[in-house]
PDB file of N, CA and C in Angstrom:
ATOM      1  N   UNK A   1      13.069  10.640 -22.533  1.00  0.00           N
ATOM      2  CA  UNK A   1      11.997  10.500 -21.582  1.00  0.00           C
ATOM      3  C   UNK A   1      12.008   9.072 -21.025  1.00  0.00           C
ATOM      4  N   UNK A   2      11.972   8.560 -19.958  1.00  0.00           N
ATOM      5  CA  UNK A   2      12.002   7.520 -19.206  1.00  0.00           C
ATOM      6  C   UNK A   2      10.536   7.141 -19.547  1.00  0.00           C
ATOM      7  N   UNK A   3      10.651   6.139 -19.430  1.00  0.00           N
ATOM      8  CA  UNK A   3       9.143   5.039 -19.416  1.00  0.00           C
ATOM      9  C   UNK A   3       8.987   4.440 -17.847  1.00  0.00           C
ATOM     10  N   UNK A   4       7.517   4.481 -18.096  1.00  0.00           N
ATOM     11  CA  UNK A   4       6.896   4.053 -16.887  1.00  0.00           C
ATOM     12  C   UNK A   4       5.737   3.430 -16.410  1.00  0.00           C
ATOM     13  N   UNK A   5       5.185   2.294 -15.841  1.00  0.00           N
ATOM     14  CA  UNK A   5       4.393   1.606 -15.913  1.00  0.00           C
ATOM     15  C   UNK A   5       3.694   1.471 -14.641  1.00  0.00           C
ATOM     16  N   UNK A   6       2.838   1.332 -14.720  1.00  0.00           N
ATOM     17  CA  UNK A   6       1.933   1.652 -13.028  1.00  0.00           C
ATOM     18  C   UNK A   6       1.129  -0.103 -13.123  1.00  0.00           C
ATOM     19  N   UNK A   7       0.729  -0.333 -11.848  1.00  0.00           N
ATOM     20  CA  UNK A   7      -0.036  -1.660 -11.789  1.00  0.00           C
ATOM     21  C   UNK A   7      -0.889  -1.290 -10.445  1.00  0.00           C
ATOM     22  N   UNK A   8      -2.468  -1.705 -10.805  1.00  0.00           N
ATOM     23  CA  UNK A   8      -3.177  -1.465  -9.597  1.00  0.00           C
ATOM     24  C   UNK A   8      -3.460  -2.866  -8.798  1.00  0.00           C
ATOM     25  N   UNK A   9      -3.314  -2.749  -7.635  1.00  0.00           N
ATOM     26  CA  UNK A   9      -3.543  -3.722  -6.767  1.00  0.00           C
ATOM     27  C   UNK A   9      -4.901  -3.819  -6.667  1.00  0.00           C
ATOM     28  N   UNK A  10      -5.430  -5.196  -7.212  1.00  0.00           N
ATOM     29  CA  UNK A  10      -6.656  -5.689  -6.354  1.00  0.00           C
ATOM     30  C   UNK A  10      -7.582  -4.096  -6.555  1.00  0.00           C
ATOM     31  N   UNK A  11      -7.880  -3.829  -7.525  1.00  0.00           N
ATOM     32  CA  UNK A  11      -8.435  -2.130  -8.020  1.00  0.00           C
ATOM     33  C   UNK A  11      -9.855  -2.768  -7.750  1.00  0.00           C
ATOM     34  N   UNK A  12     -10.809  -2.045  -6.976  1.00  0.00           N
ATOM     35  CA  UNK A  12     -12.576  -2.102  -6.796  1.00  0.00           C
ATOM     36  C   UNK A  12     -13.212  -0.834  -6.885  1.00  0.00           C
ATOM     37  N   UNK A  13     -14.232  -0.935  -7.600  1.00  0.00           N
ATOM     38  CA  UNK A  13     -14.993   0.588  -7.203  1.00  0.00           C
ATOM     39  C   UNK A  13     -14.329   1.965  -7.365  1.00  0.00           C
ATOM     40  N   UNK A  14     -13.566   2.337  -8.043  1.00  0.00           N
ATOM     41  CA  UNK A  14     -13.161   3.317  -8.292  1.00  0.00           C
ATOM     42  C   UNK A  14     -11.318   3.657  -7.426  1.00  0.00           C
ATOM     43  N   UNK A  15     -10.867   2.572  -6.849  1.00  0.00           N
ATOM     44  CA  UNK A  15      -9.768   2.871  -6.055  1.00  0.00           C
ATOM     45  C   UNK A  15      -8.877   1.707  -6.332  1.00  0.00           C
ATOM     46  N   UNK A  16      -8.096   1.617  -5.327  1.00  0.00           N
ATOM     47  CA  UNK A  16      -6.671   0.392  -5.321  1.00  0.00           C
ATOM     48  C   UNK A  16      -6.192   0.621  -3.764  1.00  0.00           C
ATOM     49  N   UNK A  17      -5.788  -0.212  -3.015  1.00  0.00           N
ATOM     50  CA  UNK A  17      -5.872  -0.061  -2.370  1.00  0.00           C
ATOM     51  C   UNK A  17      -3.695   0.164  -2.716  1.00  0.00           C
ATOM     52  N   UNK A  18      -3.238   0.042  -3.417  1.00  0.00           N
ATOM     53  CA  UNK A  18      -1.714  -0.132  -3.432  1.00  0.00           C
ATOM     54  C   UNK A  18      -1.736  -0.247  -5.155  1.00  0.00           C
ATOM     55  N   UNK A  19      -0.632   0.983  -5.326  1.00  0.00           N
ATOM     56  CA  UNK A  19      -0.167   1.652  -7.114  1.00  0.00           C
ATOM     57  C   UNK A  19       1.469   0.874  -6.880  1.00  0.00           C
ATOM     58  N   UNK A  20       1.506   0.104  -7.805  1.00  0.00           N
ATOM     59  CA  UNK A  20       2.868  -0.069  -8.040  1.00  0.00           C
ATOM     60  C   UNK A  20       3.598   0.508  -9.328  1.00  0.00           C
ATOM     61  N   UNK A  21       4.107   1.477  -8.887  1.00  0.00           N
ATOM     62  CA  UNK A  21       5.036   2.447 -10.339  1.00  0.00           C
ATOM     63  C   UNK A  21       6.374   1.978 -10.620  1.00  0.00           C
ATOM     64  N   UNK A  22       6.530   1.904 -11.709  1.00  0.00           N
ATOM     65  CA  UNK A  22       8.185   1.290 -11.906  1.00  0.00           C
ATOM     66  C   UNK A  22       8.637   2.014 -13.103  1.00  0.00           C
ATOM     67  N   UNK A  23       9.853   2.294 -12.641  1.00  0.00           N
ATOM     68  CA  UNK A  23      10.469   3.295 -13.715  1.00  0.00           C
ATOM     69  C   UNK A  23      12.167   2.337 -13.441  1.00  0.00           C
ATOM     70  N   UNK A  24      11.926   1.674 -14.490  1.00  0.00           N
ATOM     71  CA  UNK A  24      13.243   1.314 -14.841  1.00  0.00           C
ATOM     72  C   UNK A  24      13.354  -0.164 -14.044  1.00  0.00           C
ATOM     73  N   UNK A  25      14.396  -0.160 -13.037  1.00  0.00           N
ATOM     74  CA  UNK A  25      14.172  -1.138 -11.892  1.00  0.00           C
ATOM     75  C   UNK A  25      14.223  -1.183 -10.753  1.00  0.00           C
ATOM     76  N   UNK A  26      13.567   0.419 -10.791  1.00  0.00           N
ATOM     77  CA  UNK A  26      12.992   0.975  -9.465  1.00  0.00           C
ATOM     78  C   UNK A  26      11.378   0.883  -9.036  1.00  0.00           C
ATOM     79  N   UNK A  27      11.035   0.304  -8.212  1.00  0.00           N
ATOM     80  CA  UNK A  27       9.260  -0.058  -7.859  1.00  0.00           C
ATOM     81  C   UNK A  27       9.261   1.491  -6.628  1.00  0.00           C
ATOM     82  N   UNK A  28       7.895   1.921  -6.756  1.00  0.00           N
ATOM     83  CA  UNK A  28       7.614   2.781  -6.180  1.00  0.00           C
ATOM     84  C   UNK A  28       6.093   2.326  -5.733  1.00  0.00           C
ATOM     85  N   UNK A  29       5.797   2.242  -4.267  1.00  0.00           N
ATOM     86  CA  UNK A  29       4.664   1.431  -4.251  1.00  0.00           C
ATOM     87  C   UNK A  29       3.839   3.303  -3.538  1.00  0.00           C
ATOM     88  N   UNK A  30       2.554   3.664  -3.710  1.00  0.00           N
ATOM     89  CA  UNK A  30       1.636   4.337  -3.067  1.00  0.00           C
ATOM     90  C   UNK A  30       0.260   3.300  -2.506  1.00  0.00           C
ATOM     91  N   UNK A  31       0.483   3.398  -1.393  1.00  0.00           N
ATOM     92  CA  UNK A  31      -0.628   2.549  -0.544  1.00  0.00           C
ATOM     93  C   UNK A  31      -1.400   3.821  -0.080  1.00  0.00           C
ATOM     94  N   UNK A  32      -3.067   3.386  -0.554  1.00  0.00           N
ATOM     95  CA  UNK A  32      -4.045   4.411  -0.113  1.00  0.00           C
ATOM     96  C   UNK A  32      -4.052   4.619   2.125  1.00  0.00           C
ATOM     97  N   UNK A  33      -4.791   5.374   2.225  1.00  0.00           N
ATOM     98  CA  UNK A  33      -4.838   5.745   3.450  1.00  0.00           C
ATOM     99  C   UNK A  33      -5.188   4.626   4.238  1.00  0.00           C
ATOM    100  N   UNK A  34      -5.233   3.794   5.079  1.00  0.00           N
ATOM    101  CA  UNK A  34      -5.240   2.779   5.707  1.00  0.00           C
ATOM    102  C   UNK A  34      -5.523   2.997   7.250  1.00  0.00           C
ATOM    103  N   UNK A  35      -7.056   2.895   7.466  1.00  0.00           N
ATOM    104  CA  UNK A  35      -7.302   2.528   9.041  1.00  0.00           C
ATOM    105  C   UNK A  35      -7.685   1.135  10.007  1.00  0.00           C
ATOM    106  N   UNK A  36      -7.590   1.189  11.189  1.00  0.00           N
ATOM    107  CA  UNK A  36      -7.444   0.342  11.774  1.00  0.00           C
ATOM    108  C   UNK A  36      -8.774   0.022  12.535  1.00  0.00           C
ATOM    109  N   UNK A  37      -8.921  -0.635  12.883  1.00  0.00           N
ATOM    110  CA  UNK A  37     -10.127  -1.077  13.734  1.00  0.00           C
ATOM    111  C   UNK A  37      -9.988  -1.587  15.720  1.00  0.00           C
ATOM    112  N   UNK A  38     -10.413  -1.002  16.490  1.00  0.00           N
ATOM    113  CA  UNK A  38     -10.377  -1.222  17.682  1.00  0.00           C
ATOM    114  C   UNK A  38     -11.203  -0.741  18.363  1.00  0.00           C
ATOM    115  N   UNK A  39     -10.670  -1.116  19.944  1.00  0.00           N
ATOM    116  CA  UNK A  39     -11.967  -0.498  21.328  1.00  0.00           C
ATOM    117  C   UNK A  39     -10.912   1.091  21.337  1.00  0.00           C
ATOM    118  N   UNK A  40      -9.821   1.365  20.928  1.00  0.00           N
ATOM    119  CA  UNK A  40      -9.559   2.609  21.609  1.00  0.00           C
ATOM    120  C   UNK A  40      -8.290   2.417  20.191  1.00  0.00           C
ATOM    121  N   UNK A  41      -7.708   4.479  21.072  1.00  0.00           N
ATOM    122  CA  UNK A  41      -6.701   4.263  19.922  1.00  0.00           C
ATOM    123  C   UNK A  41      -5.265   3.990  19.967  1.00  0.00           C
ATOM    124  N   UNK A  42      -5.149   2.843  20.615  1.00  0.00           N
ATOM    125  CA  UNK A  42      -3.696   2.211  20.674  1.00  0.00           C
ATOM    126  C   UNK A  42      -3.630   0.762  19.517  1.00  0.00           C
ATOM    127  N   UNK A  43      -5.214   0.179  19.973  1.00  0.00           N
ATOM    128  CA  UNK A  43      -5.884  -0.571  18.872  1.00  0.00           C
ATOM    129  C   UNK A  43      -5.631  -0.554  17.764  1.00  0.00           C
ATOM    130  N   UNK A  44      -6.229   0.832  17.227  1.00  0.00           N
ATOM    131  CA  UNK A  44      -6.707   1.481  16.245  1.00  0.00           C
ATOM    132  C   UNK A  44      -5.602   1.732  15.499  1.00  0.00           C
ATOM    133  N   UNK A  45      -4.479   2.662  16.385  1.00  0.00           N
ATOM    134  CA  UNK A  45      -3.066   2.313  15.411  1.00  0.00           C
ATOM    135  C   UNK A  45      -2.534   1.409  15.739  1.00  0.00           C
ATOM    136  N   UNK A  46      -2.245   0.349  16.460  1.00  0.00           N
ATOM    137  CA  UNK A  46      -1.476  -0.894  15.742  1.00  0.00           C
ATOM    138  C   UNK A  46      -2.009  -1.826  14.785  1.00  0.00           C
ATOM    139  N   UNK A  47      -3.381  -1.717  14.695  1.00  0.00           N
ATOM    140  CA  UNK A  47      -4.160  -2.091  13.357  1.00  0.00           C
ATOM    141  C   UNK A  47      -3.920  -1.609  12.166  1.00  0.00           C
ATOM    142  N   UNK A  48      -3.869  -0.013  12.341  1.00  0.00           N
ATOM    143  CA  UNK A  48      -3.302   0.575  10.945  1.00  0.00           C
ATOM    144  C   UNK A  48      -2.283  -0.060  10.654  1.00  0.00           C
ATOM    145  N   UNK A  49      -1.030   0.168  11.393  1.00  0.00           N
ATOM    146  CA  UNK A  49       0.563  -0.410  10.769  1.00  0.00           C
ATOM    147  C   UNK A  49       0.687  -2.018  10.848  1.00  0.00           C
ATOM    148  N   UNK A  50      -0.465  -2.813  11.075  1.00  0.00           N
ATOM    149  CA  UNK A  50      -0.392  -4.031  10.276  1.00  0.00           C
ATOM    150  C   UNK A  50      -1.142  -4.422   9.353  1.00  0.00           C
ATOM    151  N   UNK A  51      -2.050  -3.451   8.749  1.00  0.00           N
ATOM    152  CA  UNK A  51      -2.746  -3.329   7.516  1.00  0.00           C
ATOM    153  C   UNK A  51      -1.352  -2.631   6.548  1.00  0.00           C
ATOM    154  N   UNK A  52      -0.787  -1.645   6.947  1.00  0.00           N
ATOM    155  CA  UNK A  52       0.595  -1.030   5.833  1.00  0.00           C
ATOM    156  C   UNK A  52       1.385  -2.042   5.789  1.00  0.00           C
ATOM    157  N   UNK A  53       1.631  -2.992   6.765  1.00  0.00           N
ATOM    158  CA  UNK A  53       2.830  -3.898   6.701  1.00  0.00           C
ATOM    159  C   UNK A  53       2.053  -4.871   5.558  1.00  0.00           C
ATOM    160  N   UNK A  54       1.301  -5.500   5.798  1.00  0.00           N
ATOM    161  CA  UNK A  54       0.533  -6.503   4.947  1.00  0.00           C
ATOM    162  C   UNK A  54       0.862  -6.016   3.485  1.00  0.00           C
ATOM    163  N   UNK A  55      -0.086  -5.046   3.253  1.00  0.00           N
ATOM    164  CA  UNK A  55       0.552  -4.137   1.764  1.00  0.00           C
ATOM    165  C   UNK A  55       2.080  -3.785   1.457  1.00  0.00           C
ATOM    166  N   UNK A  56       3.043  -3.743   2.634  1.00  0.00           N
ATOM    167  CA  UNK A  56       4.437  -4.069   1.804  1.00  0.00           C
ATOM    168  C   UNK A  56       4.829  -4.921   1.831  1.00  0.00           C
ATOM    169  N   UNK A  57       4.154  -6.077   2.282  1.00  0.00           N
ATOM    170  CA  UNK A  57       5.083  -7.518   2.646  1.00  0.00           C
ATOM    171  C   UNK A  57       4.293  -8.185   1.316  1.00  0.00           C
ATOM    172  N   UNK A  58       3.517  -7.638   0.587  1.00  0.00           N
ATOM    173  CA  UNK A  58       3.200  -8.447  -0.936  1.00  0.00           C
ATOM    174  C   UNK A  58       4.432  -8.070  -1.676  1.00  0.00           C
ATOM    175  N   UNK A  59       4.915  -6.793  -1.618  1.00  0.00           N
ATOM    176  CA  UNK A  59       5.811  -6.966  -2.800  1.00  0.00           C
ATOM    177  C   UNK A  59       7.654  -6.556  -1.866  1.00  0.00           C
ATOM    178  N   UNK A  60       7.419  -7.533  -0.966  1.00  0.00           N
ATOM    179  CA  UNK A  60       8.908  -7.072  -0.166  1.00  0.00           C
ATOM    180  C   UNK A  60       9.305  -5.993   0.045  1.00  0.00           C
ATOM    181  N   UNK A  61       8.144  -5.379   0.683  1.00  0.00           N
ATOM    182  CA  UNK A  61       8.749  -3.722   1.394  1.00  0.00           C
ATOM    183  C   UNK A  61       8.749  -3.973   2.910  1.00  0.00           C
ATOM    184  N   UNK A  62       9.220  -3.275   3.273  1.00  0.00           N
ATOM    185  CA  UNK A  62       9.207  -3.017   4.767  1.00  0.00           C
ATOM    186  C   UNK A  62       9.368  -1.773   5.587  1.00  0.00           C
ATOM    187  N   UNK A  63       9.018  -1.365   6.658  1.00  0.00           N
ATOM    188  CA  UNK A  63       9.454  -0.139   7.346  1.00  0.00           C
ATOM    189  C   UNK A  63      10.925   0.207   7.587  1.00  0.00           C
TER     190      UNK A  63
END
């Protein structure tokens, strides 16, 4: 059976906003649902995907 270790990011109130799983010396990151803030929704998603980027650029992920 492989071993495996999880780490919660910055965990508040019942959530995390980013699970880092590692099995071996493989990282597996799950980032919760992530919205954006704007006047419309072009805003709104390029806000999202620099809130996801932020959360992979802590542990060197990228798109």
């Amino acid at each position: 059976m492989t071993a495996f270790s999880k780490e919660y990011i910055n965990p508040n109130e019942g959530f995390s906003q980013t699970v880092v799983v590692t099995t071996g010396n493989i990282k597996t990151l799950y980032i919760s649902g992530q919205i954006g803030n704007g006047k419309n929704l072009e805003e709104q998603t390029i806000a999202t995907f620099k809130n996801l980027e932020n959360e992979l650029k802590k542990w060197q992920g990228y798109f």
